[in-house]
Every structure is written in C-alpha cells, then in structure tokens.
N, C-alpha and C. Protein backbone atom coordinates (compact mmCIF):
# COMPACT_ATOMS: atom_id res chain seq x y z
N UNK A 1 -47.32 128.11 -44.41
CA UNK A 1 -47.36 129.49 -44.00
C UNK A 1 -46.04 129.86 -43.33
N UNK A 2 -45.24 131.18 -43.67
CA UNK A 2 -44.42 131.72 -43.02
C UNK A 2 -45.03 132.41 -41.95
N UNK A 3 -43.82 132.50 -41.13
CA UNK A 3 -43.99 133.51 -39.83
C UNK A 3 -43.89 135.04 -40.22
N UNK A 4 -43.55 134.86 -41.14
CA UNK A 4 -43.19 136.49 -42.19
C UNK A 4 -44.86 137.16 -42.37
N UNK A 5 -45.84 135.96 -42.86
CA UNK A 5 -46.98 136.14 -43.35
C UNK A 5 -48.10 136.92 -42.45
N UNK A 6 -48.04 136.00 -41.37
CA UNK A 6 -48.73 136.15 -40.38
C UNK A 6 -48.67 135.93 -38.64
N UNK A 7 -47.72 136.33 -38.48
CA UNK A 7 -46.83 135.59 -37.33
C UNK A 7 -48.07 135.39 -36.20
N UNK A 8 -49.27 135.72 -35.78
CA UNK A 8 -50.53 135.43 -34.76
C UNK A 8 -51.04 133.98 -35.23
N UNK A 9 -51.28 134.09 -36.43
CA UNK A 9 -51.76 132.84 -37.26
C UNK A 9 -50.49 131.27 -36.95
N UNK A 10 -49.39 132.38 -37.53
CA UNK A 10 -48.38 130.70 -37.07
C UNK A 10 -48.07 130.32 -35.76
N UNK A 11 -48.05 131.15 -34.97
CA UNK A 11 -47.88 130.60 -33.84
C UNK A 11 -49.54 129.98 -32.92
N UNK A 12 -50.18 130.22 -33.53
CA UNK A 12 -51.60 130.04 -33.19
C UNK A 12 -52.02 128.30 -33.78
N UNK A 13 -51.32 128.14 -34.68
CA UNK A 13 -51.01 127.13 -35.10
C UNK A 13 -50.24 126.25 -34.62
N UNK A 14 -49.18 126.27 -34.15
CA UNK A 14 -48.05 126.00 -33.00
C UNK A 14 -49.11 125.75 -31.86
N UNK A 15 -49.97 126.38 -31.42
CA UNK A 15 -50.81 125.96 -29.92
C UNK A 15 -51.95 125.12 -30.42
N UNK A 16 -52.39 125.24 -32.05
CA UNK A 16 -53.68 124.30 -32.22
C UNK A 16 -52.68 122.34 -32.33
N UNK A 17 -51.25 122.51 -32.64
CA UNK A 17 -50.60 121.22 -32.76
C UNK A 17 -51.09 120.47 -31.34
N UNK A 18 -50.54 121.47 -30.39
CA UNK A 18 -50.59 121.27 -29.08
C UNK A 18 -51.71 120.60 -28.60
N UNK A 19 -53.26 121.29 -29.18
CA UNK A 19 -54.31 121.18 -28.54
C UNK A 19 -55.02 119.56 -29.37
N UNK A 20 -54.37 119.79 -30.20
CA UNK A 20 -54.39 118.16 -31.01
C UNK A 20 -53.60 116.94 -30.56
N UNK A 21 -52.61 117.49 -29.74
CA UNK A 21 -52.18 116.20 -29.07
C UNK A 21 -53.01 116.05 -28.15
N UNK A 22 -53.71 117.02 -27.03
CA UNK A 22 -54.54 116.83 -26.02
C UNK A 22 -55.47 115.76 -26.32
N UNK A 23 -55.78 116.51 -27.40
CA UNK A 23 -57.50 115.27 -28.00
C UNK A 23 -56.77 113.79 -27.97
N UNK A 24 -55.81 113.97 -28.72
CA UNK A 24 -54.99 111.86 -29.00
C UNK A 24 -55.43 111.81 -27.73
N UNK A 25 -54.96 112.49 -26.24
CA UNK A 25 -54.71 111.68 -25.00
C UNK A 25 -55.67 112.31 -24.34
N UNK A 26 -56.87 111.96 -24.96
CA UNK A 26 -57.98 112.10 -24.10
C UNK A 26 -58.34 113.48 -23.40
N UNK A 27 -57.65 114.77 -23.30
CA UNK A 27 -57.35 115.73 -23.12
C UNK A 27 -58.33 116.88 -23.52
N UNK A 28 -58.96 117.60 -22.58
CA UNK A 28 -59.80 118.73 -23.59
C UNK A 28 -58.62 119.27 -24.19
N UNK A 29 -59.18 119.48 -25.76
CA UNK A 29 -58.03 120.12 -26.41
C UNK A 29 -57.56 121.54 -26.11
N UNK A 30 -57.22 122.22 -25.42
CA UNK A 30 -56.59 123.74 -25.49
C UNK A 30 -54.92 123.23 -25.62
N UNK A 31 -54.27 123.80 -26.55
CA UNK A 31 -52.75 124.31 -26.56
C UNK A 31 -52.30 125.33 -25.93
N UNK A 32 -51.10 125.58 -25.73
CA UNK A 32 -50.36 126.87 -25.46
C UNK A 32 -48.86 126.77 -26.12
N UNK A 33 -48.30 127.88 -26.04
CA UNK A 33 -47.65 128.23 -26.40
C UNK A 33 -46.83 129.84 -26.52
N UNK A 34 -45.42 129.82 -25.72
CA UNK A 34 -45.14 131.07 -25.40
C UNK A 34 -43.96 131.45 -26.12
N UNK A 35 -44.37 132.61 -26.55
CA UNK A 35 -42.82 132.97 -27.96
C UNK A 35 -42.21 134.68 -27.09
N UNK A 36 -40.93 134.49 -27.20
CA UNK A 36 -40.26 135.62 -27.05
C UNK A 36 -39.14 135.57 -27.72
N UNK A 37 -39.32 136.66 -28.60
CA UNK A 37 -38.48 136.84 -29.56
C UNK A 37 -38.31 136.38 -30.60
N UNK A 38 -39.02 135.79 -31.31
CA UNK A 38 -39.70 135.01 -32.84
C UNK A 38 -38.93 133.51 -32.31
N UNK A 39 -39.20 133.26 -31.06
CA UNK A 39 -38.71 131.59 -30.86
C UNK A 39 -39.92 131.07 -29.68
N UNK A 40 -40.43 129.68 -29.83
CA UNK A 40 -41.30 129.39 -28.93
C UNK A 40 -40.25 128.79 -27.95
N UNK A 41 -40.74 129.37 -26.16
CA UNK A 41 -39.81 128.72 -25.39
C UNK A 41 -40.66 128.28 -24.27
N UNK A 42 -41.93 127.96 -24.60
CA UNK A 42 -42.52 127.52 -23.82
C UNK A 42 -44.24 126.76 -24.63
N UNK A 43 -44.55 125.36 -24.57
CA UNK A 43 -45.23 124.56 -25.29
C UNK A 43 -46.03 123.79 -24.56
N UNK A 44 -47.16 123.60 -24.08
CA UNK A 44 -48.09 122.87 -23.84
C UNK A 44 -49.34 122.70 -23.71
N UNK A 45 -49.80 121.60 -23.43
CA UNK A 45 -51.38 121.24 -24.11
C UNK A 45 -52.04 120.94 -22.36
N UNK A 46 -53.44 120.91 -22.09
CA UNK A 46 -53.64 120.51 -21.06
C UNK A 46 -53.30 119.08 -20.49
N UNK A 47 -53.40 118.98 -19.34
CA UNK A 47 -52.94 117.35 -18.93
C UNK A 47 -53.68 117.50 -17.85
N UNK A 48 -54.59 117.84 -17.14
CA UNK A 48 -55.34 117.07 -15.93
C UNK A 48 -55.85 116.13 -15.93
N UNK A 49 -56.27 115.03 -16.72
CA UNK A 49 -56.49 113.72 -16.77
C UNK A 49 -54.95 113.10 -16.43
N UNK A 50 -54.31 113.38 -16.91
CA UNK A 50 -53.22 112.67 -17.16
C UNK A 50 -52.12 112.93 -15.66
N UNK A 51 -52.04 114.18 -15.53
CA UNK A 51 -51.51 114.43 -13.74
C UNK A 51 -52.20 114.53 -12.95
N UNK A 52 -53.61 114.22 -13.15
CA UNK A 52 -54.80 114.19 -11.83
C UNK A 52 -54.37 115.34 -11.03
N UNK A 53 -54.58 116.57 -11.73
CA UNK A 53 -54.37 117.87 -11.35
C UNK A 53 -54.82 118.65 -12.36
N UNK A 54 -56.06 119.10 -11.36
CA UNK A 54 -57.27 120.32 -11.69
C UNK A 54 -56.44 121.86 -12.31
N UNK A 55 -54.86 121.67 -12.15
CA UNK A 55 -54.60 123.10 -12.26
C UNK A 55 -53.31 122.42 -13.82
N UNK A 56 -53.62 121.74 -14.02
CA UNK A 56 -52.35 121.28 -15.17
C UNK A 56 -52.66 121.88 -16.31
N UNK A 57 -53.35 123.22 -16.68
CA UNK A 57 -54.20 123.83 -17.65
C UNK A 57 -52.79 124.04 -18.81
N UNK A 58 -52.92 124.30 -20.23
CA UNK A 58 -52.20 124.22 -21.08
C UNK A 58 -51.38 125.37 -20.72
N UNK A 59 -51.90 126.40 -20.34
CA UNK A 59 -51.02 128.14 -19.95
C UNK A 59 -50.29 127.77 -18.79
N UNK A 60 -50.84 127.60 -18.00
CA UNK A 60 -50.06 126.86 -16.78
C UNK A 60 -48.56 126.19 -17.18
N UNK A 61 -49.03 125.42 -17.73
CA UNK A 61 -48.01 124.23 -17.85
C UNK A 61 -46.70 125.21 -18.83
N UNK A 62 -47.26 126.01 -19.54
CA UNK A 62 -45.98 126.64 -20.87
C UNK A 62 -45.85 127.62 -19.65
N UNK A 63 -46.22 128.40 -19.31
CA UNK A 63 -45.84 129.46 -18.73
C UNK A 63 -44.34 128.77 -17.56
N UNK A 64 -44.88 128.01 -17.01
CA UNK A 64 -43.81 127.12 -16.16
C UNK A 64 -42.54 126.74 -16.86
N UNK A 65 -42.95 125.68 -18.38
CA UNK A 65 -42.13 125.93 -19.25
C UNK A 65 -41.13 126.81 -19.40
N UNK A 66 -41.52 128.17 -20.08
CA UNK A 66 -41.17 129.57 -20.55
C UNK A 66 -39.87 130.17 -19.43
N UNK A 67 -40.66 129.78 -18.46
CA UNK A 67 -39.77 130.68 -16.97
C UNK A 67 -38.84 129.91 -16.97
N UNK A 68 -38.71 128.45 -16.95
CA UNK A 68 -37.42 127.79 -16.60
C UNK A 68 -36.45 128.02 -18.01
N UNK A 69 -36.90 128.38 -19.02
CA UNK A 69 -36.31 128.30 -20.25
C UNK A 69 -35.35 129.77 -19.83
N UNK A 70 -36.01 130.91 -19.67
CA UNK A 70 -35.68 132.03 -19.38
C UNK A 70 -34.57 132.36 -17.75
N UNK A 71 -35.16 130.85 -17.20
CA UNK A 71 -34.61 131.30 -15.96
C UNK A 71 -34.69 132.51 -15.14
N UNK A 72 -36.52 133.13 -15.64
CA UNK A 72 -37.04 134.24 -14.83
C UNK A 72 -38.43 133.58 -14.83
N UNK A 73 -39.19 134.13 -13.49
CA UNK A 73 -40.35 134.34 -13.42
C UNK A 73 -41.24 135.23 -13.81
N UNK A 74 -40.72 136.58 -14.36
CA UNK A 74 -41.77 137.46 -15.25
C UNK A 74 -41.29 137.28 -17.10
N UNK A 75 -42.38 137.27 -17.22
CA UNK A 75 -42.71 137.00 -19.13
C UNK A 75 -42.56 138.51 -19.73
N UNK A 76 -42.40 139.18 -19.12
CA UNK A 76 -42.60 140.58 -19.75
C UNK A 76 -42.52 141.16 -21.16
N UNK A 77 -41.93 140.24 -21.82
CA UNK A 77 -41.19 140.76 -23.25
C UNK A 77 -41.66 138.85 -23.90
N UNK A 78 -43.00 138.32 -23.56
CA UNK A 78 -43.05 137.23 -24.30
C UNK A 78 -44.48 137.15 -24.66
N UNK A 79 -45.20 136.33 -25.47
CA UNK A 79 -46.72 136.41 -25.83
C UNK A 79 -46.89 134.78 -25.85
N UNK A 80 -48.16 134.71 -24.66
CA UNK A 80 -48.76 133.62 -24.61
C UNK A 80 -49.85 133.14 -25.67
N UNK A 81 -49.66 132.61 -26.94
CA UNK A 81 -50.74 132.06 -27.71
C UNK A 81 -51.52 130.52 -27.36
N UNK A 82 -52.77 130.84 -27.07
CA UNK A 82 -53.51 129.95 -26.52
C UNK A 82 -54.67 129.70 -27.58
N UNK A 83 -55.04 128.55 -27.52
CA UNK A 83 -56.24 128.27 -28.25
C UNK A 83 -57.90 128.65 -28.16
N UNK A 84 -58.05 128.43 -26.53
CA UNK A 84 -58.98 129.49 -26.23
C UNK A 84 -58.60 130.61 -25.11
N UNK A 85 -59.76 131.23 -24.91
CA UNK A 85 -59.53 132.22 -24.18
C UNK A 85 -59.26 132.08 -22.41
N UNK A 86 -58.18 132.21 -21.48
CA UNK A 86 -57.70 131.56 -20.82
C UNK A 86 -59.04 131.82 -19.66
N UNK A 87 -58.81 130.59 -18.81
CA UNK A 87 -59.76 130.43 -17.41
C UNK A 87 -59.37 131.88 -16.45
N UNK A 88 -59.77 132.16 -15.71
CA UNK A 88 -59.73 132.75 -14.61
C UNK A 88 -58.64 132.75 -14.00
N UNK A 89 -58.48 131.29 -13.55
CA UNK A 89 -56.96 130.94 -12.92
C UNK A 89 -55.66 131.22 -13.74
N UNK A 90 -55.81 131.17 -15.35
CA UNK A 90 -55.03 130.89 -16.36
C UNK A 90 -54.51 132.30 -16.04
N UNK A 91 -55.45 133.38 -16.26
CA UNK A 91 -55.34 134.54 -16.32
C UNK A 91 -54.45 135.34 -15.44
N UNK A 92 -55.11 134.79 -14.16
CA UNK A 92 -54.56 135.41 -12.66
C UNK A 92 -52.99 134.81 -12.91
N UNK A 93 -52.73 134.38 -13.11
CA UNK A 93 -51.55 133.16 -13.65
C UNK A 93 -50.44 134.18 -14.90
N UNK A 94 -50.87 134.56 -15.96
CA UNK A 94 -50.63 135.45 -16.84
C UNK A 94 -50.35 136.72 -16.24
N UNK A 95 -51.03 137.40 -14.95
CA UNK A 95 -51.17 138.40 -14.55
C UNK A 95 -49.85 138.39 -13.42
N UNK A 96 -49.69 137.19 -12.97
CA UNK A 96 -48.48 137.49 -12.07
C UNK A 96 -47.04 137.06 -13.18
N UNK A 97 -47.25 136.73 -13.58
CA UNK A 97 -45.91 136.21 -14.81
C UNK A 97 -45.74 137.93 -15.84
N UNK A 98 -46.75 138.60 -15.82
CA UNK A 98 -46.52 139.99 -16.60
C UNK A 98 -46.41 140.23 -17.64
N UNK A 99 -46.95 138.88 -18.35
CA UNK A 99 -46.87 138.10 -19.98
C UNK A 99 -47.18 139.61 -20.43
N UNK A 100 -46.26 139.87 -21.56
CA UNK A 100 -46.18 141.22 -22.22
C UNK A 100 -47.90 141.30 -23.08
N UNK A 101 -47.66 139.62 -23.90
CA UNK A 101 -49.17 139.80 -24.62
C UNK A 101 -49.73 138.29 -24.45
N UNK A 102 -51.20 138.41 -24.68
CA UNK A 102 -51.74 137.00 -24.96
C UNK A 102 -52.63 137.25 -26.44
N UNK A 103 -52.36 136.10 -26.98
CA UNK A 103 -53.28 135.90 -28.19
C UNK A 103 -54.15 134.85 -27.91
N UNK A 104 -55.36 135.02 -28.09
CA UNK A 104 -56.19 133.58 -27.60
C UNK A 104 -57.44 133.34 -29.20
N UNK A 105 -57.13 132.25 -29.72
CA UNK A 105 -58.41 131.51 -30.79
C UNK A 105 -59.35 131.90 -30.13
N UNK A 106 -60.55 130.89 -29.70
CA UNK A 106 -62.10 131.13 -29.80
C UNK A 106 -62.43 131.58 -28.37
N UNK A 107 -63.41 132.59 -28.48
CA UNK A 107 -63.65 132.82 -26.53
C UNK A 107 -64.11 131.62 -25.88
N UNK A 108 -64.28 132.07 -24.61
CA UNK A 108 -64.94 130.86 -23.72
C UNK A 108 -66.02 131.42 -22.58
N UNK A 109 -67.05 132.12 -23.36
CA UNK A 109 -68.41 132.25 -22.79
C UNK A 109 -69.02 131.76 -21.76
N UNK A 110 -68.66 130.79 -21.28
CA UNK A 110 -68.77 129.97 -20.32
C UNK A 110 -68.17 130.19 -19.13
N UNK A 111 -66.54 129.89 -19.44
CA UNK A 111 -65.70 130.05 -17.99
C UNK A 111 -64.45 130.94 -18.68
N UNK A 112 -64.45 131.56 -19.52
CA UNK A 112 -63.57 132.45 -19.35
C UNK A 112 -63.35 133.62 -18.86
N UNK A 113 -62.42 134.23 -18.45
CA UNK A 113 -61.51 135.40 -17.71
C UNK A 113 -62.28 136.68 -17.99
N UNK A 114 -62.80 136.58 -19.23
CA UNK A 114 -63.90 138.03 -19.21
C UNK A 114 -65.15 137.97 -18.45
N UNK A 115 -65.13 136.76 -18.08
CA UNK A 115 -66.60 137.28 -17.08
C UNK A 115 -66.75 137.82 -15.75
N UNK A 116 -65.34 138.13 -15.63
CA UNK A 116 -64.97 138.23 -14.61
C UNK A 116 -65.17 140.21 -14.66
N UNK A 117 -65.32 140.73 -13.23
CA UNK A 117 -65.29 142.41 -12.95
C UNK A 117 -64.09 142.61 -12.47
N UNK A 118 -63.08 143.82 -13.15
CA UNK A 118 -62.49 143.89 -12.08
C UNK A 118 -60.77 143.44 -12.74
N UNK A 119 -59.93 144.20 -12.61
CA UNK A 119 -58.84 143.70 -13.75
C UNK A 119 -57.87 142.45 -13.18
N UNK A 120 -57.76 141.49 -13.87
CA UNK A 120 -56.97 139.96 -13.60
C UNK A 120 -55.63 140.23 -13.94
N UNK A 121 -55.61 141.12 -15.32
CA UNK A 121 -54.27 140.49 -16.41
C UNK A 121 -53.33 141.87 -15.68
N UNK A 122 -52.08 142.07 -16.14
CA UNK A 122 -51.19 143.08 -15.45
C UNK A 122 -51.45 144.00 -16.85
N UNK A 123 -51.22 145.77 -15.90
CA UNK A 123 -51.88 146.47 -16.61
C UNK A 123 -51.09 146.75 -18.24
N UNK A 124 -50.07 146.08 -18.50
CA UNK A 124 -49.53 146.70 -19.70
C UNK A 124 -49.81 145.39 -20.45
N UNK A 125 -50.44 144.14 -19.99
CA UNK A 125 -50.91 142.97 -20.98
C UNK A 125 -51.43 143.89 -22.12
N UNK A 126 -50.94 143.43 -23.32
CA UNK A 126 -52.34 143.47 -24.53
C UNK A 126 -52.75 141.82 -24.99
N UNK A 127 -54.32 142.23 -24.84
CA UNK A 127 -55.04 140.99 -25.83
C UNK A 127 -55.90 141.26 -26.74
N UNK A 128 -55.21 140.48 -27.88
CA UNK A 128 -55.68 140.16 -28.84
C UNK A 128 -56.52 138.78 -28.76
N UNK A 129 -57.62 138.99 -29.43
CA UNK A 129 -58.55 137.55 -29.86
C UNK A 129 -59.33 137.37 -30.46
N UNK A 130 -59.31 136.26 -30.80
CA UNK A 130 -60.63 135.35 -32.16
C UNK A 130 -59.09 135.01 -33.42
N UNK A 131 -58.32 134.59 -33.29
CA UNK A 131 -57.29 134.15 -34.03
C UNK A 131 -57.39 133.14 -34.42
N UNK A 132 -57.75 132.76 -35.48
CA UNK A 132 -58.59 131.29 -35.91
C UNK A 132 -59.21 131.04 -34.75
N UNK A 133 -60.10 131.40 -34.42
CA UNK A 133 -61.28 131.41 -33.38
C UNK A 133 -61.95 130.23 -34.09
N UNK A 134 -62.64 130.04 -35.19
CA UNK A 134 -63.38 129.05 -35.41
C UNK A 134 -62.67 127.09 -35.42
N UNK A 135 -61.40 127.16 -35.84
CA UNK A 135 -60.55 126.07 -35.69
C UNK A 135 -60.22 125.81 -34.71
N UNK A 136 -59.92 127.04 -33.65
CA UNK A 136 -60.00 126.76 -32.24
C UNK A 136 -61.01 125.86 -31.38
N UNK A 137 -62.12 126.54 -31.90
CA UNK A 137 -63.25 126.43 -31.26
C UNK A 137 -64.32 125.38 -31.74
N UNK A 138 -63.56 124.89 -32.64
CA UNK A 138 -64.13 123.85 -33.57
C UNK A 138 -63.41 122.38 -32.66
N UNK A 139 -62.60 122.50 -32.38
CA UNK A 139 -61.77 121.43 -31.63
C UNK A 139 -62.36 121.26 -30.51
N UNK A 140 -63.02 121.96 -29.98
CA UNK A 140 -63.09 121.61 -28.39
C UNK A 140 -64.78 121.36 -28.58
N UNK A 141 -65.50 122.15 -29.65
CA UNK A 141 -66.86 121.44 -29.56
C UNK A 141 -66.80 120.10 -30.43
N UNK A 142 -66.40 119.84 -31.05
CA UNK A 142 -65.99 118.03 -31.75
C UNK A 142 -65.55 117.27 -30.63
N UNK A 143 -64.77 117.50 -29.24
CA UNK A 143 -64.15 116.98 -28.44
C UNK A 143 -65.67 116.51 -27.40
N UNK A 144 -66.15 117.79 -27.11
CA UNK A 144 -67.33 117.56 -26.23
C UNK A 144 -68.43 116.62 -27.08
N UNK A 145 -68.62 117.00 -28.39
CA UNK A 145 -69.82 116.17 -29.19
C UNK A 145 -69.00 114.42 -29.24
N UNK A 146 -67.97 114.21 -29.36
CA UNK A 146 -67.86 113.02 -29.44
C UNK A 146 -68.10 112.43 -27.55
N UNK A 147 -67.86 113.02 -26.74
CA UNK A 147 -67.95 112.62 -25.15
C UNK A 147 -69.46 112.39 -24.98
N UNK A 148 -70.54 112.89 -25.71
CA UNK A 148 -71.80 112.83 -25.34
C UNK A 148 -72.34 111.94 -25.81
C-alpha cells in the first residue's frame, strides 16, 4: 500500500508494526505513532512491563519522541496514529501537546477517553476512529485470550 492510497490506513499500519513488537515483548499491544508532514517523527509501542512504569503508554512514549524530534513541546501541525483509542491520561497528554489530529484503530469501551464528561483533547484536536479498528482490536483481544 502507498501513502498516496490511503495515508490513515498506512500510517495506522506503521502503529499496528509497533503494537506487534509490544506483543514479541510481552507488552499489551497498542502502537503509536506521530507524523507531521507525510514523515513519522515520533514511534512507539507500550513498555510498562519493561520500564516498570504505569505511565510508559505507547502515546506517551511517541509524543515525547515527536517533541524532541521537533525540539517543541506543542504537536500542533502533527497527527497521533494509535492503535486503540487513547486512555484518559493518553488523552490529557494529547491535550496539552495540542496534537493537531489523532487517528485511533479499535475503541476502548472499557478505559478509554470517551467515557469520560467534559472536554480532555484541545479544542481544535480532530478525531478520527475505527481505522482498521478490527486488526487493531483483534491484537489486543488475542493478547488477553492467550494470558488467560
């Protein structure tokens, strides 16, 4: 697939690589991945097993990425593609960085950012989601069914 084709899809793809390395290392699988300007400058998968840190979430970690790449702390003009739909924290996180957009694969009914009242993201975010939602979301319930 070109980026010509479907550029949500390829870079969505770019964060499912990500969320597939998680699984190798034991990792709930979520990817990330942050593009500004048809270049990814910010890439990662979760690691709290691995840094014994509750906050090492895949958005986290690229967004940190992204800023040092940029050598700014607001994202304004970049789009965070994530595999699922980001946590609460992820969000509040997205919301101070001013990430222009987020694309997120499969929701997260459970603990994600929409269950929340009350606005998280900064007001000119747009989100888009369900972007291969099912491949997304297919990864992380194969991840939990093999743990049980």
């Amino acid at each position: 697939m070109s980026i010509f084709d479907n550029p949500d899809e390829f870079y969505m793809r770019e964060a499912l690589r990500e969320a597939r390395a998680a699984a190798a290392e034991g990792e709930v699988p979520i990817g990330a991945v942050v593009v500004c300007g048809d270049h990814v400058i910010g890439r990662a998968h979760n690691q709290t097993e691995r840094l014994h840190d509750t906050t090492a979430h895949a958005e986290m970690l690229a967004f940190t990425a992204a800023s040092e790449h940029l050598g700014a702390k607001y994202l304004n003009d970049c789009t965070l593609y994530v595999t699922v739909e980001p946590c609460p924290m992820c969000a509040g996180a997205a919301g101070w960085t001013q990430v222009g957009r987020i694309v997120y694969g499969a929701p997260d009914p459970k603990r994600g950012y929409t269950l929340l009242t009350g606005p998280v993201l900064h007001p000119k975010t747009e989100v888009t989601g369900g972007v291969l939602a099912d491949e997304c979301g297919g990864l992380v319930k194969a991840f939990f069914k093999k743990k049980r």
